[in-house]
C-alpha atoms as a PDB file:
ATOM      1  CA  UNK A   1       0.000   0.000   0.000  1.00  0.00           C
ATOM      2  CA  UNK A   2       0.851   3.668  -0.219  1.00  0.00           C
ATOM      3  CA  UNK A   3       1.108   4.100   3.298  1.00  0.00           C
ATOM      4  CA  UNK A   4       3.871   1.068   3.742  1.00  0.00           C
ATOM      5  CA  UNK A   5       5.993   2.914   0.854  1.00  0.00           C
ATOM      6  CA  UNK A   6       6.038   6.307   2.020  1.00  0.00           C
ATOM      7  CA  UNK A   7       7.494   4.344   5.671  1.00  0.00           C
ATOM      8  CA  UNK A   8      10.103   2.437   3.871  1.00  0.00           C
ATOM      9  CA  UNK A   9      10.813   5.648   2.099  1.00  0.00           C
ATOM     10  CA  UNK A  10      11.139   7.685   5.068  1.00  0.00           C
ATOM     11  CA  UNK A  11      13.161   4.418   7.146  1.00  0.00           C
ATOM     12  CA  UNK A  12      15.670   4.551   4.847  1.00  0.00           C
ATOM     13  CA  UNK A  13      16.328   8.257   3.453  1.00  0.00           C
ATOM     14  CA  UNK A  14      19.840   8.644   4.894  1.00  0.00           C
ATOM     15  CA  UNK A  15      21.372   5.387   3.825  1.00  0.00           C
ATOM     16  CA  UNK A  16      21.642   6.353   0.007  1.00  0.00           C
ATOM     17  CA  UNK A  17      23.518   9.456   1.205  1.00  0.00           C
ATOM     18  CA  UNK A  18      25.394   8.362   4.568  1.00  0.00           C
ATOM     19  CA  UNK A  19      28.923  10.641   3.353  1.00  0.00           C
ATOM     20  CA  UNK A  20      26.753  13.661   2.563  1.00  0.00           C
ATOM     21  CA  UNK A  21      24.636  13.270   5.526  1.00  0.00           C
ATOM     22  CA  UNK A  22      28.287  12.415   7.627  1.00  0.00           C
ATOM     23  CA  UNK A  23      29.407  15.912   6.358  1.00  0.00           C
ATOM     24  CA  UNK A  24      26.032  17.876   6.432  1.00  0.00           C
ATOM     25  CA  UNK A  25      25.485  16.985  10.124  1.00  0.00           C
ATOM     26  CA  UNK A  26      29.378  16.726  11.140  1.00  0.00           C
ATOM     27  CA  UNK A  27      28.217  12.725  12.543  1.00  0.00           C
ATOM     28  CA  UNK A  28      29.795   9.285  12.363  1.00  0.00           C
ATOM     29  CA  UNK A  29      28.488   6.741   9.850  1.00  0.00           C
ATOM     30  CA  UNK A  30      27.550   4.770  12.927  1.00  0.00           C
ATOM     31  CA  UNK A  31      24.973   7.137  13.938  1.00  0.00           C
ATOM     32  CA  UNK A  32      24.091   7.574  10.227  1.00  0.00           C
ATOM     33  CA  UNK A  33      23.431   3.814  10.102  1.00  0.00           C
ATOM     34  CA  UNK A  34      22.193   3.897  13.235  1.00  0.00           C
ATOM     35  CA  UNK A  35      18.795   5.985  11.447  1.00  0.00           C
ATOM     36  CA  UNK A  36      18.376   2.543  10.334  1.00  0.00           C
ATOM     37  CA  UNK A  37      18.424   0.723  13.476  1.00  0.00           C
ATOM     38  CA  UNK A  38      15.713   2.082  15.111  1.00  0.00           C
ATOM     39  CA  UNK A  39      13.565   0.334  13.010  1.00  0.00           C
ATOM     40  CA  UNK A  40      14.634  -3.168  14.557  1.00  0.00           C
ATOM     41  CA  UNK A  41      14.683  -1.897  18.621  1.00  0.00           C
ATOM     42  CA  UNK A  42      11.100  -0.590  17.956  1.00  0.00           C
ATOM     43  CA  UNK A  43       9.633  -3.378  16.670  1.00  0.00           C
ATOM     44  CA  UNK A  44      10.419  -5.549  19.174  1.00  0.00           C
ATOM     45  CA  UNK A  45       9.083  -2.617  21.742  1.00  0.00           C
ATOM     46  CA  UNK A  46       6.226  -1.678  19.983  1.00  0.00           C
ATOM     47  CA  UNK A  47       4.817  -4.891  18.351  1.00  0.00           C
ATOM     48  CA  UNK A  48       2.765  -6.593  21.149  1.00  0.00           C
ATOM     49  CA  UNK A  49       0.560  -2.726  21.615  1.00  0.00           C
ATOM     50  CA  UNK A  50       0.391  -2.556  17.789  1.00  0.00           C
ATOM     51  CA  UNK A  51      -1.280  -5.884  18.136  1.00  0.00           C
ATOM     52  CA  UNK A  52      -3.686  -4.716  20.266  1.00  0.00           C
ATOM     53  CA  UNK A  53      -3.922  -1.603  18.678  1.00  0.00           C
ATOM     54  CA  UNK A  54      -5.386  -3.788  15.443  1.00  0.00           C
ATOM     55  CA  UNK A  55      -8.557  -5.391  17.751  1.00  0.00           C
ATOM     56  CA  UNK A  56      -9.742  -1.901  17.294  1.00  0.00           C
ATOM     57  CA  UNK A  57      -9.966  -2.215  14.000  1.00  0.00           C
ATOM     58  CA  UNK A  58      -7.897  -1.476  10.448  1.00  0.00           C
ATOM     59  CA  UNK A  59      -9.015   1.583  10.165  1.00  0.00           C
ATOM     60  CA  UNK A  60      -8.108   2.979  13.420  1.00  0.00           C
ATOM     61  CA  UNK A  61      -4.541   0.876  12.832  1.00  0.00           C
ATOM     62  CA  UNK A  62      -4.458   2.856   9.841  1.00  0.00           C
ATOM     63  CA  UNK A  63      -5.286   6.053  10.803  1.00  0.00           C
ATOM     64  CA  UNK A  64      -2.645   6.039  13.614  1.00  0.00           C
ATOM     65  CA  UNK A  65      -0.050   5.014  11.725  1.00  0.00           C
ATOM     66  CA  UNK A  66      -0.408   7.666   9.347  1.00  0.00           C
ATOM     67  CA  UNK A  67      -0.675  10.063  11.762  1.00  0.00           C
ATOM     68  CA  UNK A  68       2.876   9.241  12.999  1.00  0.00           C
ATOM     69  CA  UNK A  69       3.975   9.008   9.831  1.00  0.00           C
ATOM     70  CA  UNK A  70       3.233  12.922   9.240  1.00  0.00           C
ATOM     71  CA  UNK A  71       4.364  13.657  12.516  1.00  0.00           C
ATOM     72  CA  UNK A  72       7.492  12.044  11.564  1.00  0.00           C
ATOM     73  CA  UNK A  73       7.881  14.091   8.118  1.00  0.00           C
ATOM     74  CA  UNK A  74       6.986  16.824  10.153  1.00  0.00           C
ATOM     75  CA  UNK A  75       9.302  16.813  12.796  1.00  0.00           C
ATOM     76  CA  UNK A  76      12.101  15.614  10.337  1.00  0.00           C
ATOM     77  CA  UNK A  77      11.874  18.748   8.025  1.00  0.00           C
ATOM     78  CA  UNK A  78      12.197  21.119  11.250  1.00  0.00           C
ATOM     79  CA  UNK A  79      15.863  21.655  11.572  1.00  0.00           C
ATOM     80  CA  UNK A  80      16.239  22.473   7.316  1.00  0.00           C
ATOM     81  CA  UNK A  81      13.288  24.765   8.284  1.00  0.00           C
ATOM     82  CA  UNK A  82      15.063  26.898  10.604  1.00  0.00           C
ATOM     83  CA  UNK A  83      18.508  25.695   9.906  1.00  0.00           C
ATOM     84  CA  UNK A  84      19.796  29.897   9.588  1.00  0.00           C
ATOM     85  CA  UNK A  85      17.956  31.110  12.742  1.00  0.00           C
ATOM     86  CA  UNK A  86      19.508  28.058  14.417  1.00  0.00           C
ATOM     87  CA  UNK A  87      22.657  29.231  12.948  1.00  0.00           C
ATOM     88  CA  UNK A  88      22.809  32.861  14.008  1.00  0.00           C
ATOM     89  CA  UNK A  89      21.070  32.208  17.150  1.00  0.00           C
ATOM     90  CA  UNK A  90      23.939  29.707  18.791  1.00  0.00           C
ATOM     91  CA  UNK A  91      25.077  27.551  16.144  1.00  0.00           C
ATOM     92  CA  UNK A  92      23.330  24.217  17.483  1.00  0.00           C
ATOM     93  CA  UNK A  93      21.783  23.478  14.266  1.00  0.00           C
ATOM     94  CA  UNK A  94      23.336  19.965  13.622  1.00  0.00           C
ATOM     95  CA  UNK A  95      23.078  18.464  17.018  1.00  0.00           C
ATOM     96  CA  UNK A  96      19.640  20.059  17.272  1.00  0.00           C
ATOM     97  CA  UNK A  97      18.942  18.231  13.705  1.00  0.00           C
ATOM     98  CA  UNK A  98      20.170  14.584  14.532  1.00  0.00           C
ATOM     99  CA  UNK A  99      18.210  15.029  18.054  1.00  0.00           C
ATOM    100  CA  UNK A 100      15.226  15.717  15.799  1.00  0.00           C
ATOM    101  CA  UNK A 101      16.189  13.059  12.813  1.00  0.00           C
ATOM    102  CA  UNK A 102      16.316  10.221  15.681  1.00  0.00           C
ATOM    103  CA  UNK A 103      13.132  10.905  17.177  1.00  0.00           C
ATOM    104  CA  UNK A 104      11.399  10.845  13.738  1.00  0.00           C
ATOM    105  CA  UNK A 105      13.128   7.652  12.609  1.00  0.00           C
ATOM    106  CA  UNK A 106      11.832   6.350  16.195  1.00  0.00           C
ATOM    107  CA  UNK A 107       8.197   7.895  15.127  1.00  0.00           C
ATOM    108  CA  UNK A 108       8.264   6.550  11.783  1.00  0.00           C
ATOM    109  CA  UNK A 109       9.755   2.799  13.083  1.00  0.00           C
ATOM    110  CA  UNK A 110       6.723   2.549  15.340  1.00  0.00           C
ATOM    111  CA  UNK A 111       4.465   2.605  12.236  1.00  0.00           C
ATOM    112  CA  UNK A 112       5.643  -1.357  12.266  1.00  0.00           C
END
């Protein structure tokens, strides 16, 4: 389904371009890889309330996953949003940007 390609999309946007995304965010290609990983830790946290999340219904399993899918996109696009304010403000721009890549990867991984 649409849905399931736009979160394999999103999962794996950095690996394609770990050196730029190494030099862009001044990290390791550990923690660039590690974009990836977050995929496997929450599905082993997350599957058994997904389940029950489904006796509710498809549509409701649906909906929520979606919803944290945009959340995700959302929350991924904020640092290249405000990446000169962040600049001239104090310069935190790149670990404020991982911070914020991580906890949409972890958003998007709970999608299942």
């Amino acid at each position: 389904s649409f849905s399931s390609f736009n979160q394999y999309l999103i999962w794996i946007t950095y690996s394609p371009i770990a050196d730029l995304a190494q030099e862009y965010y001044g990290i390791s290609g550990f923690e660039v890889q590690f974009f990836l990983i977050w995929g496997g830790i929450m599905f082993f946290i997350f599957t058994i309330p997904m389940l029950f999340l489904s006796a509710k219904g498809l549509r409701v399993l649906v909906l929520v996953t979606v919803t944290l899918q945009l959340i995700c996109c959302i929350v991924r696009c904020i640092p290249s949003l405000f990446q000169e304010q962040l600049l001239k403000s104090h310069g935190a721009t790149t670990y404020f940007g991982v911070v914020l890549i991580h906890f949409g990867q972890i958003l998007n991984a709970i999608c299942g």
